[in-house]
N, C-alpha and C. Protein backbone atom coordinates (compact mmCIF):
# COMPACT_ATOMS: atom_id res chain seq x y z
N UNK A 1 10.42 -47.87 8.71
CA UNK A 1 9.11 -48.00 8.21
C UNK A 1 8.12 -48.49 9.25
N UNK A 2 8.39 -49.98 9.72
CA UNK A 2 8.03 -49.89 11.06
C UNK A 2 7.14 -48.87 12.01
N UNK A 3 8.39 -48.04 12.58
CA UNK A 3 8.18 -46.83 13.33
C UNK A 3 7.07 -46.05 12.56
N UNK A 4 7.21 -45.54 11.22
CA UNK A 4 6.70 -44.90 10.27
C UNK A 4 4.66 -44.93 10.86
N UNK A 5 4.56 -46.56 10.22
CA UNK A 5 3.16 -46.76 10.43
C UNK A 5 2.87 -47.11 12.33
N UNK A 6 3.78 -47.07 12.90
CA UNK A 6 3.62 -47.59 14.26
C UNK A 6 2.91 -45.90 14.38
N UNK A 7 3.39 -45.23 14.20
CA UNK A 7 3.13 -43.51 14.45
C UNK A 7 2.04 -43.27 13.77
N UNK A 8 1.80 -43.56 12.17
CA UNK A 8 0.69 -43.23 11.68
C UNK A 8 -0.45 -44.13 12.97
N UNK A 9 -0.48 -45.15 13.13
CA UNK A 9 -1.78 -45.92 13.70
C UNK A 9 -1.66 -44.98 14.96
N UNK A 10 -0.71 -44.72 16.09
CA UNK A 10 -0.61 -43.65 16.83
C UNK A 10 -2.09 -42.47 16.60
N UNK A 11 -1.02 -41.82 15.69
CA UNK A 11 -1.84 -40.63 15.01
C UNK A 11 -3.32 -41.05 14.97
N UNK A 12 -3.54 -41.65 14.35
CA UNK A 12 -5.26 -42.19 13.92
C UNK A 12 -5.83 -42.60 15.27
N UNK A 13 -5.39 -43.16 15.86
CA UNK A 13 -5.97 -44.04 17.27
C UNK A 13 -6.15 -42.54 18.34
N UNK A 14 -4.68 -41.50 17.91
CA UNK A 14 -5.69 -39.90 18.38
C UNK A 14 -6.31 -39.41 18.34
N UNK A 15 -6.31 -39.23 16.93
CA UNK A 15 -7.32 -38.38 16.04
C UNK A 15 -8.82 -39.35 16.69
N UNK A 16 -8.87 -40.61 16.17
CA UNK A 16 -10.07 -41.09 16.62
C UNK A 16 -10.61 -40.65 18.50
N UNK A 17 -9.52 -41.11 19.10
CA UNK A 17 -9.89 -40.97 20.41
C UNK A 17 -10.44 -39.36 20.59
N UNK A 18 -9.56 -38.51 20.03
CA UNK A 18 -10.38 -37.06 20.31
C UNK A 18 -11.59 -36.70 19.59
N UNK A 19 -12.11 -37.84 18.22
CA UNK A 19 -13.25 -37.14 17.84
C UNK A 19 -14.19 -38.12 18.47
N UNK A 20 -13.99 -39.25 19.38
CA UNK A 20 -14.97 -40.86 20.05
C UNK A 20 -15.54 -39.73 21.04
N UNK A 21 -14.50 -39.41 21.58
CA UNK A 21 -15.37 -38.71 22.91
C UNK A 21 -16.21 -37.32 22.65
N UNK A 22 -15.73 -36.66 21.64
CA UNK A 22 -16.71 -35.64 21.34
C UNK A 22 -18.04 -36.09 20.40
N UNK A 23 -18.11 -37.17 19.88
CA UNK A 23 -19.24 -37.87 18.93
C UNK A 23 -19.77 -38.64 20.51
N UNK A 24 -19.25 -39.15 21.29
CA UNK A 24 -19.90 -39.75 22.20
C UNK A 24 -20.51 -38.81 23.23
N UNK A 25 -19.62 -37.92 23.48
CA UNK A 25 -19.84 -36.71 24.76
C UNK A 25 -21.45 -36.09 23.77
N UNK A 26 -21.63 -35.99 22.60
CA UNK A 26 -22.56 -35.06 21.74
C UNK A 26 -23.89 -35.98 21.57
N UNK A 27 -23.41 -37.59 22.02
CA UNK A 27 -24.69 -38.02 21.88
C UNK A 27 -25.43 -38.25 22.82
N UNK A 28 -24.36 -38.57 23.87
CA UNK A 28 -24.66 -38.59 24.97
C UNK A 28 -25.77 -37.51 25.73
N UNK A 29 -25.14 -36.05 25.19
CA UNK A 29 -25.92 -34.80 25.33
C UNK A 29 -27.14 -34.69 25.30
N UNK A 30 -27.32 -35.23 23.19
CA UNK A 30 -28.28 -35.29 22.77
C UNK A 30 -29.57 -35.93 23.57
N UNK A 31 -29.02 -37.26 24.17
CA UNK A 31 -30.08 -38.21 24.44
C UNK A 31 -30.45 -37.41 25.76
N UNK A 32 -29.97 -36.94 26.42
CA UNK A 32 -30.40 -36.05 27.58
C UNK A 32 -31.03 -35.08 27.37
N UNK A 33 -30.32 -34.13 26.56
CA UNK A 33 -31.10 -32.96 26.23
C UNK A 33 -32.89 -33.28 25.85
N UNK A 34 -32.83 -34.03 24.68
CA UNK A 34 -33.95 -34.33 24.23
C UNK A 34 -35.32 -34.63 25.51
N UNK A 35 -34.84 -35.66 26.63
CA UNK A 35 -35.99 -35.82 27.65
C UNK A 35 -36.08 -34.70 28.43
N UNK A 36 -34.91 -33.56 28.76
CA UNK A 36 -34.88 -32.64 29.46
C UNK A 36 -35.84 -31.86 28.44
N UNK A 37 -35.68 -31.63 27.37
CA UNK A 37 -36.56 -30.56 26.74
C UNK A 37 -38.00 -31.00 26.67
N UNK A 38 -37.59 -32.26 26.30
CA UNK A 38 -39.92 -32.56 26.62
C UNK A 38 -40.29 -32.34 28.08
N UNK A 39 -39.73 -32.88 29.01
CA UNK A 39 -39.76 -33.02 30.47
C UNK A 39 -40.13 -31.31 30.86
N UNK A 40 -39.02 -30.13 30.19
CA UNK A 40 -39.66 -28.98 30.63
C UNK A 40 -40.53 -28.58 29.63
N UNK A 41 -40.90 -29.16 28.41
CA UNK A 41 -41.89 -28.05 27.59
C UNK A 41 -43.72 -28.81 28.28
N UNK A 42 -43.50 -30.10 28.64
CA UNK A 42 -44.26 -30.95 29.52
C UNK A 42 -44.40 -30.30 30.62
N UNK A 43 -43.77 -29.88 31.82
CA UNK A 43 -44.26 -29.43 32.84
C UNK A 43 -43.96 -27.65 32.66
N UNK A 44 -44.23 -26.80 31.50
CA UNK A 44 -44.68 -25.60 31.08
C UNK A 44 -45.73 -26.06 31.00
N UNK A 45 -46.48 -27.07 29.89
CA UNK A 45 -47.57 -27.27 29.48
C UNK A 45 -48.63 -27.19 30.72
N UNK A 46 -48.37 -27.80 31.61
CA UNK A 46 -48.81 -28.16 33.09
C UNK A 46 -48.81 -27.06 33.55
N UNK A 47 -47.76 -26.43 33.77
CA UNK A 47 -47.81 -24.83 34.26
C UNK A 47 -49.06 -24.17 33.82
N UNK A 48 -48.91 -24.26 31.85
CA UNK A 48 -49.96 -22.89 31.94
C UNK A 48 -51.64 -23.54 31.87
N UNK A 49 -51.33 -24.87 32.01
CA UNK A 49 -52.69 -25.40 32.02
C UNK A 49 -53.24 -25.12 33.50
N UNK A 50 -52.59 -25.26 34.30
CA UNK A 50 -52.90 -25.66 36.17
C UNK A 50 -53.44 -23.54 36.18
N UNK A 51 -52.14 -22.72 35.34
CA UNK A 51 -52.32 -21.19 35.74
C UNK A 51 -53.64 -20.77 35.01
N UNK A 52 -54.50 -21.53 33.50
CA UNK A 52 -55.16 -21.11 32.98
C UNK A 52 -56.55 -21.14 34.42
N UNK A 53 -56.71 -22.72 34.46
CA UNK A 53 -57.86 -23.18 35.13
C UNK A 53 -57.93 -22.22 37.02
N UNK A 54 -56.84 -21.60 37.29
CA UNK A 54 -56.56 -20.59 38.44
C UNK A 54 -57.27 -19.60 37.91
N UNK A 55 -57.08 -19.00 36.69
CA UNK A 55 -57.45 -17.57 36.80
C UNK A 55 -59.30 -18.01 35.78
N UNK A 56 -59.39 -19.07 35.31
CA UNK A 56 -60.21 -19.10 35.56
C UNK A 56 -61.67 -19.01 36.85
N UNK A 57 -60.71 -19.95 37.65
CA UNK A 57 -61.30 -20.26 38.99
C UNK A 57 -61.79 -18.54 39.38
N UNK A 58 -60.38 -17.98 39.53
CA UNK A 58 -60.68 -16.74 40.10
C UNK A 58 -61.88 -15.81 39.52
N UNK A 59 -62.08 -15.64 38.33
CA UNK A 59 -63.15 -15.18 37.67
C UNK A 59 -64.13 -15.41 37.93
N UNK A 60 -64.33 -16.92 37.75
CA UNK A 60 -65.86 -17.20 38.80
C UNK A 60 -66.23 -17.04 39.85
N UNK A 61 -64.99 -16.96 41.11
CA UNK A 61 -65.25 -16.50 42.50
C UNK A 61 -66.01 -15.14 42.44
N UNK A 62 -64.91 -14.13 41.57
CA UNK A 62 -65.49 -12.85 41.02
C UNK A 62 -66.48 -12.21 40.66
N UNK A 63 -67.15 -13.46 39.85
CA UNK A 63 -68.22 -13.33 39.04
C UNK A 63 -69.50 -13.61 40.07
N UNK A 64 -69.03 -14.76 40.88
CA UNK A 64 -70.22 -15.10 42.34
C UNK A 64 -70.12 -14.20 43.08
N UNK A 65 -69.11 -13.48 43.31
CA UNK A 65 -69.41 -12.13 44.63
C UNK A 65 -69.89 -10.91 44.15
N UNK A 66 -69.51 -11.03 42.95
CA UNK A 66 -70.49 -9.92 42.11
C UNK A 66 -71.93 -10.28 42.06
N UNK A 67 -71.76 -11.11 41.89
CA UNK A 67 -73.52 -11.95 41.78
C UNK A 67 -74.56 -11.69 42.78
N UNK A 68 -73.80 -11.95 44.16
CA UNK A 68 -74.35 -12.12 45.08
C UNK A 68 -74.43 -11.19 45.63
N UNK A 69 -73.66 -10.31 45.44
CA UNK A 69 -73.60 -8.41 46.12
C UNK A 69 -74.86 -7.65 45.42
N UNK A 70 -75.30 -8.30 43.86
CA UNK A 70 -76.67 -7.85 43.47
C UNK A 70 -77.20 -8.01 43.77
N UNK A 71 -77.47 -9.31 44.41
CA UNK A 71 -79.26 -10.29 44.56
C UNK A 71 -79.11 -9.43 46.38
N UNK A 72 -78.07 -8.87 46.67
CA UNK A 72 -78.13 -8.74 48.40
C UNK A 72 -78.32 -7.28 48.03
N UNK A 73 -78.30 -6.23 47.12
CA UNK A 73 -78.78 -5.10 46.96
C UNK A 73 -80.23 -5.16 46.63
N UNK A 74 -80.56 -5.88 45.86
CA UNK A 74 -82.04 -5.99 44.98
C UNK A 74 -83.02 -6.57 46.17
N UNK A 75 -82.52 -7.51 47.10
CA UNK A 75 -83.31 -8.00 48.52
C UNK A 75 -83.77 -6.77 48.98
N UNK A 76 -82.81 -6.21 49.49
CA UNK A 76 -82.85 -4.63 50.41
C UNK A 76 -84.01 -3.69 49.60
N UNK A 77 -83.24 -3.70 48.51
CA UNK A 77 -84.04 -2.58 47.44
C UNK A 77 -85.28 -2.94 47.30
N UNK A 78 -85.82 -4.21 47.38
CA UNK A 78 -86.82 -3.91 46.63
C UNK A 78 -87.72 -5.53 48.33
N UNK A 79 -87.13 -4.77 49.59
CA UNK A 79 -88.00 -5.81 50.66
C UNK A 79 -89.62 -5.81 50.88
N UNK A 80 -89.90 -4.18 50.47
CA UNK A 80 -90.85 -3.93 50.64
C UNK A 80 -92.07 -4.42 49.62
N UNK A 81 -91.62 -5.08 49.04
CA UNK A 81 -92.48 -5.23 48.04
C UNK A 81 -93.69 -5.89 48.28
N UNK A 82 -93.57 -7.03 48.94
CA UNK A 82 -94.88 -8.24 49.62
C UNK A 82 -95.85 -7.10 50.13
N UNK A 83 -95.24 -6.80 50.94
CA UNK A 83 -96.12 -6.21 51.95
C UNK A 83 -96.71 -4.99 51.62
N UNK A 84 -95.93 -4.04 50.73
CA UNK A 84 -97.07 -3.11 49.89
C UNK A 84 -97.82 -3.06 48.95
N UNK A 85 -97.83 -4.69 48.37
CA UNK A 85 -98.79 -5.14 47.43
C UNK A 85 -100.03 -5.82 47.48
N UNK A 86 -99.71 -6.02 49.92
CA UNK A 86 -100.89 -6.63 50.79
C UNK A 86 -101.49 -5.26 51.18
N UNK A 87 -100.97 -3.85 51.45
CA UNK A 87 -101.64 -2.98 51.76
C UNK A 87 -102.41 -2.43 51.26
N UNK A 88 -101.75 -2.40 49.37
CA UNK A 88 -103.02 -1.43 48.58
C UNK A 88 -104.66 -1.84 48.30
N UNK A 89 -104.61 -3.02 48.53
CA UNK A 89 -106.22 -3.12 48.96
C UNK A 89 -106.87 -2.12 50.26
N UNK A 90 -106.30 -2.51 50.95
CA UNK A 90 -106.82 -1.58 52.43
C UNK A 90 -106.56 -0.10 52.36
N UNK A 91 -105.69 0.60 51.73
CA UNK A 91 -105.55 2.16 51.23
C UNK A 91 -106.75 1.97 50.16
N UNK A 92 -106.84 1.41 49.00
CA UNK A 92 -108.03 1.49 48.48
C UNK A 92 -109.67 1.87 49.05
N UNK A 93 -109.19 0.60 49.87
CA UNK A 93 -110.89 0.81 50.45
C UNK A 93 -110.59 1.74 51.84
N UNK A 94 -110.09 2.58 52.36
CA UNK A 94 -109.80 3.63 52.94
C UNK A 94 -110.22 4.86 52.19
N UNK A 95 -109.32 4.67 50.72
CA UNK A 95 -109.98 5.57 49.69
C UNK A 95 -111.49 6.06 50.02
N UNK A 96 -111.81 4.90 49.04
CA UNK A 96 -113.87 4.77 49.36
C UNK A 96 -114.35 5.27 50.57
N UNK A 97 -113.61 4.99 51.79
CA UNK A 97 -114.35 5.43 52.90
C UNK A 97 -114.18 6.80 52.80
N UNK A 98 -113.35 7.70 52.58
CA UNK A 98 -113.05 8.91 52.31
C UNK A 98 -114.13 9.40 51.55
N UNK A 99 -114.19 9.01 50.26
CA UNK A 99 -115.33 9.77 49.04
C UNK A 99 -116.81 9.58 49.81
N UNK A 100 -117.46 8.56 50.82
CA UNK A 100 -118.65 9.24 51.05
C UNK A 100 -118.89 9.99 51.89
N UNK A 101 -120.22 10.42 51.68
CA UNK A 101 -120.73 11.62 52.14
C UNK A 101 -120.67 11.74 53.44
N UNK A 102 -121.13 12.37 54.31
CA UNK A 102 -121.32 12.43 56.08
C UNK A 102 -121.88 13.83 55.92
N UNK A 103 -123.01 13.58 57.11
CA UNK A 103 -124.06 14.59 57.37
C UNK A 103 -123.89 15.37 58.95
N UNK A 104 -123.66 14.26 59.29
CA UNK A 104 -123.31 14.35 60.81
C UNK A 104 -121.98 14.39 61.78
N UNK A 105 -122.07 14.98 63.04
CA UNK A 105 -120.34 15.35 63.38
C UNK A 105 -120.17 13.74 63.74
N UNK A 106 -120.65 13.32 64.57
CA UNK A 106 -120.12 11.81 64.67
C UNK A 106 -119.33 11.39 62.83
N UNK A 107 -119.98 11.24 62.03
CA UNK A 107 -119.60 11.20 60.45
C UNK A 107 -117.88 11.51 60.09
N UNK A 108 -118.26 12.93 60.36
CA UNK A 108 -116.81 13.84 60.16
C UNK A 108 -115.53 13.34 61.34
N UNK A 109 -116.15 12.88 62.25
CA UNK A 109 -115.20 12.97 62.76
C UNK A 109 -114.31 11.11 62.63
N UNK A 110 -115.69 10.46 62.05
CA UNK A 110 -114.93 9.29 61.86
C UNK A 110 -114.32 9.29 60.54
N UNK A 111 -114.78 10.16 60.14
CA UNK A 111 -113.84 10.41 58.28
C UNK A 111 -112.67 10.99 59.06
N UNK A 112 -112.38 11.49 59.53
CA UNK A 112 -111.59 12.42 60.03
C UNK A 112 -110.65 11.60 60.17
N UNK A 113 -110.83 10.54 60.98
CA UNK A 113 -109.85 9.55 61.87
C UNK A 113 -109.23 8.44 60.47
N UNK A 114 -109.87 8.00 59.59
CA UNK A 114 -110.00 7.62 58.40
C UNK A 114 -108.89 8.25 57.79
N UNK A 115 -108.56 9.74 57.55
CA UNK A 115 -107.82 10.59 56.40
C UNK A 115 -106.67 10.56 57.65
N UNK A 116 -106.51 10.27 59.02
CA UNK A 116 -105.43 10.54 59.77
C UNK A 116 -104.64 8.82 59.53
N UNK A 117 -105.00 7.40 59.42
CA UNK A 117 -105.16 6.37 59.41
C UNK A 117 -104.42 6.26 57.89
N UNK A 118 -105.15 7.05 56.44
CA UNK A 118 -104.85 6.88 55.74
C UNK A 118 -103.46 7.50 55.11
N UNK A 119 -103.67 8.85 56.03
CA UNK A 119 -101.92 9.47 55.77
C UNK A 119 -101.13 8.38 56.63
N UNK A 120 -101.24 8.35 57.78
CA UNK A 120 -100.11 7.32 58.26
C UNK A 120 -99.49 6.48 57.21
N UNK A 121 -100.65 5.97 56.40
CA UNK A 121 -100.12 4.96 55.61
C UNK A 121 -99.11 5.03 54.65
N UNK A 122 -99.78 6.07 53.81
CA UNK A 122 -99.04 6.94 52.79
C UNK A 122 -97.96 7.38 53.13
N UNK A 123 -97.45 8.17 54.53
CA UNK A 123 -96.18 8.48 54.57
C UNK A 123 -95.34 7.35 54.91
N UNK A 124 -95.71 6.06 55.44
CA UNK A 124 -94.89 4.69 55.57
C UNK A 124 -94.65 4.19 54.44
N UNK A 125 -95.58 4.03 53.46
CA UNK A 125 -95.14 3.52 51.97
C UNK A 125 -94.58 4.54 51.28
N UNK A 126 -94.42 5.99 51.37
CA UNK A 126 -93.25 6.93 50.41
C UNK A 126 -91.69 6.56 51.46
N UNK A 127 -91.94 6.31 52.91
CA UNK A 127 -90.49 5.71 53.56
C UNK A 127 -89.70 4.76 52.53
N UNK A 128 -90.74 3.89 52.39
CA UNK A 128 -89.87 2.38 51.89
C UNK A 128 -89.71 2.44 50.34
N UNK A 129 -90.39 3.58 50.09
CA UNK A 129 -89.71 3.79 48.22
C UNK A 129 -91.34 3.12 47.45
N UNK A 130 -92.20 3.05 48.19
CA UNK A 130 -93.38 3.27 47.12
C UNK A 130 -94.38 4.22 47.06
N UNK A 131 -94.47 4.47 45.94
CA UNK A 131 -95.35 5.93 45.50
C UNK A 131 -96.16 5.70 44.35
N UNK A 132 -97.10 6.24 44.21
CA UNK A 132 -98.57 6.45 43.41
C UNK A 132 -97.88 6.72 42.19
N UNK A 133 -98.69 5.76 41.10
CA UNK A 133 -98.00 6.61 39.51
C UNK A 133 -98.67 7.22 39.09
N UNK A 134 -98.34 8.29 38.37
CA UNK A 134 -99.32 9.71 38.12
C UNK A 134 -99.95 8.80 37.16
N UNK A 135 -101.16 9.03 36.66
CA UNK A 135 -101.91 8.70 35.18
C UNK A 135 -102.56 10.48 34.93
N UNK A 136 -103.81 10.57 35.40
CA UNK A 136 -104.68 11.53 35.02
C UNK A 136 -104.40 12.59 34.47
N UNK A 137 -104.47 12.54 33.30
CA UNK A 137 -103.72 13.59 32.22
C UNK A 137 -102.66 13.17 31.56
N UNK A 138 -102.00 12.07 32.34
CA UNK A 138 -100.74 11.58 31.32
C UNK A 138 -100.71 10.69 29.85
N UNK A 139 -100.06 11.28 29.47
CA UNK A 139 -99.63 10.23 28.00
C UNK A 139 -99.80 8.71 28.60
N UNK A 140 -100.86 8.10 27.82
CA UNK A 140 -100.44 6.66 28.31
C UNK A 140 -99.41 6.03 27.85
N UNK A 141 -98.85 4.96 29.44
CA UNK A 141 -97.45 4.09 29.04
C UNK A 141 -97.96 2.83 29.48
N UNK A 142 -97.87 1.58 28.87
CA UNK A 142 -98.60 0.35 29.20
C UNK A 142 -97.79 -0.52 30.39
N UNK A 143 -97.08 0.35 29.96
CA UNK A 143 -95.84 -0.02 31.38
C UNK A 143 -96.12 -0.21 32.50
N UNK A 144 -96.75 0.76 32.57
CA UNK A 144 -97.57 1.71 34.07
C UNK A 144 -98.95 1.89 34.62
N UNK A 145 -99.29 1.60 33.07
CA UNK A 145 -101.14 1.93 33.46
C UNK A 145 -101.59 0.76 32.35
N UNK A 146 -103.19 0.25 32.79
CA UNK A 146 -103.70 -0.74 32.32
C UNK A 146 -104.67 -0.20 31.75
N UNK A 147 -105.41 -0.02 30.72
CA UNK A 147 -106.02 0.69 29.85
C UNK A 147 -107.50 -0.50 29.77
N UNK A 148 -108.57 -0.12 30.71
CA UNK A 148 -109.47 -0.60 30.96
C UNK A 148 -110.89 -0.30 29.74
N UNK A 149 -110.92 1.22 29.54
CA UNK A 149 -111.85 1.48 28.26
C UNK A 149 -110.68 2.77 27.37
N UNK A 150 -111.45 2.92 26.48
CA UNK A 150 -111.06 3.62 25.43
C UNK A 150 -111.88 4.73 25.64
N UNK A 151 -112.35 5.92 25.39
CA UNK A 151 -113.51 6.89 25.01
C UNK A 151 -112.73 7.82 23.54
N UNK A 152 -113.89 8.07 22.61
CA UNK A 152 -112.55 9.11 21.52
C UNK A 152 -112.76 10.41 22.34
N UNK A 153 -111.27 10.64 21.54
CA UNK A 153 -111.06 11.98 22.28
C UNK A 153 -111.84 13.33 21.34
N UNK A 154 -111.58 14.22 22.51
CA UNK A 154 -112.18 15.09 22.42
C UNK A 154 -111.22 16.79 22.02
N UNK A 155 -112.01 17.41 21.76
CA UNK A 155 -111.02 18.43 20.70
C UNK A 155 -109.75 18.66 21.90
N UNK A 156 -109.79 19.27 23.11
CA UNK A 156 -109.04 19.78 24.44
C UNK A 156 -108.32 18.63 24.70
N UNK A 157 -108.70 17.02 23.91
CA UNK A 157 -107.58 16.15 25.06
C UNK A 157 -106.86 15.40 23.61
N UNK A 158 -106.04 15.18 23.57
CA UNK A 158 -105.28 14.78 22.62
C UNK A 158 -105.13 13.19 22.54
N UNK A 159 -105.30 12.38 22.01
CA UNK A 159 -105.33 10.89 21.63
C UNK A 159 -103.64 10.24 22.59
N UNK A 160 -104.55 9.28 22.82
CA UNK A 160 -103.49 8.62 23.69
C UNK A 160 -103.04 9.27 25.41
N UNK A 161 -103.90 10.04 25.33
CA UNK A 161 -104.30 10.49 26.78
C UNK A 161 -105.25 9.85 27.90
N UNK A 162 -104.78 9.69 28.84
CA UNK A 162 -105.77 9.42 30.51
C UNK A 162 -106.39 10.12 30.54
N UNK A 163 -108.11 9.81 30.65
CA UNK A 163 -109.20 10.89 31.00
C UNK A 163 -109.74 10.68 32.33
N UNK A 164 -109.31 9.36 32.90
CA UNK A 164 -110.26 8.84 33.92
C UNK A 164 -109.26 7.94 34.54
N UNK A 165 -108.82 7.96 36.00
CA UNK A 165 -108.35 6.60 36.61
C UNK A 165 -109.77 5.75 37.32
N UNK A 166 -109.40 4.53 37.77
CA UNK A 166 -110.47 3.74 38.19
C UNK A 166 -109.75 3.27 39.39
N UNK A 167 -108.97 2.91 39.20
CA UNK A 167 -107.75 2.42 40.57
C UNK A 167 -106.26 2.92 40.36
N UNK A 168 -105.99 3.18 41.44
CA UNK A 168 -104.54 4.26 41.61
C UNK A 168 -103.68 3.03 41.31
N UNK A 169 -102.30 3.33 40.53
CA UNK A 169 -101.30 2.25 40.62
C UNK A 169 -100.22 2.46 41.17
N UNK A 170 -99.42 2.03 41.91
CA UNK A 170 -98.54 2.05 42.76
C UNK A 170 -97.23 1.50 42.07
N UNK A 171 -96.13 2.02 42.42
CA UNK A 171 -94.53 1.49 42.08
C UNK A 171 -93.57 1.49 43.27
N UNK A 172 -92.31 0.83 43.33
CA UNK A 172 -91.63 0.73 44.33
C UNK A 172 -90.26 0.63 43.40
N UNK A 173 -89.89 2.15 44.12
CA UNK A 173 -88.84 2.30 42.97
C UNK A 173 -88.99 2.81 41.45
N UNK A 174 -88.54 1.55 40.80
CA UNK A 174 -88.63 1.51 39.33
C UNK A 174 -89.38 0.10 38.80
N UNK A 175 -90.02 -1.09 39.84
CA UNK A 175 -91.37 -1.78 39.74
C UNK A 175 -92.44 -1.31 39.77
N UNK A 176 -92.99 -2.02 38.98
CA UNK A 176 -94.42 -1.64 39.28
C UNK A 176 -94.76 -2.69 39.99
N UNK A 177 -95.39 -2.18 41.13
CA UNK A 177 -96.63 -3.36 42.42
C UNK A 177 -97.63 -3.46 41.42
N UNK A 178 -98.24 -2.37 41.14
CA UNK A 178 -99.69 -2.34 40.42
C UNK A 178 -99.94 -0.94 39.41
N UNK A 179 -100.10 -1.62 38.25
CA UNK A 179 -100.17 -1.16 37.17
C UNK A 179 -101.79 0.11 37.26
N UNK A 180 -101.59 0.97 37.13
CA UNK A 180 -103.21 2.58 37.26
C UNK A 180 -104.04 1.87 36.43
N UNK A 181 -105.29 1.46 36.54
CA UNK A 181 -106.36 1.08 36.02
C UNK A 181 -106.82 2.35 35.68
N UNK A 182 -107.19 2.65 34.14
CA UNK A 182 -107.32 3.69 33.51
C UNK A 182 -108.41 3.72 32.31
N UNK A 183 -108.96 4.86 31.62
CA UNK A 183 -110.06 5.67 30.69
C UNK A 183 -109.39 6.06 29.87
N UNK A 184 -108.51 5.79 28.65
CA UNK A 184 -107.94 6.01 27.42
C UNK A 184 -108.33 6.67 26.46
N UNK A 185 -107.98 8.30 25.98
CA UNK A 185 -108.76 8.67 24.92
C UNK A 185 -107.84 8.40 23.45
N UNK A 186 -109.12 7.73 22.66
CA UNK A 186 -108.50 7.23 21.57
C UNK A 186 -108.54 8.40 20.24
């Protein structure tokens, strides 16, 4: 009998020892596993936070060289602008010198020099992309032309028509420098 329970406590003190170390080996696990799994779902978190604010970053670099590749097209495109909005006074009054009269060759020949002076000009400002906006006869667009008087129209001109410019208006491109000072039939 002795022997009997000497063997049973045996037995049990096995049984225990093989399930101590697997209840211990499992908690042991546990307690590891657990900081290992925050530790990597923690530095994922970090991952896609650090990868969000990257491809953010990158977007804005993107977004600035895009930016800046416009404002460095629109410079170019549109350089001329100062300076053909200092000339159309002086083509204006070039104009005028043109429309009067002359009696005499001295006259003609300084008109002459005048219409050679004034093309120069004209073909330097169609170079750089500015050109005269049609009005006279056109549909008015307020866009384009500044509507100085009204007159009613008349049977041959149809309402909302240019009968008269007063000053030529100029564009550069798809700006307007200066809007056609215009005679509106209402």
């Amino acid at each position: 009998m002795a022997e009997e329970k000497k063997q049973e406590v045996e037995e049990l003190t096995e049984v225990e020892a093989a399930e101590a170390p697997t209840t211990e080996h499992d908690e042991e696990t546990e307690d590891i596993d657990i900081p290992e799994v925050s530790e990597v779902e923690e530095l994922t978190n970090k991952f896609n936070e650090m990868e969000d604010k990257f491809l953010r970053a990158r977007a804005e670099i993107a977004n600035m060289s895009s930016r800046n590749k416009n404002e460095r097209e629109q410079l170019v495109r549109y350089r001329s602008q100062d300076l053909g909005k200092k000339l159309l006074p002086a083509i204006d009054n070039l104009e005028r010198a043109l429309a009067t009269e002359v009696t005499d060759d001295q006259g003609a020949s300084l008109k002459k020099g005048v219409e050679m002076v004034l093309e120069s000009l004209n073909v330097a400002l169609k170079e750089e992309g500015i050109t005269e906006i049609k009005a006279e006869g056109e549909t008015f667009d307020p866009n384009l032309h500044q509507a100085v008087q009204t007159v009613p129209a008349e049977a041959d001109v149809k309402a909302e028509t240019i009968v008269n410019v007063l000053q030529k208006g100029y564009q550069l491109h798809d700006r307007v420098l200066r809007p056609a000072m215009v005679i509106v039939a209402q």
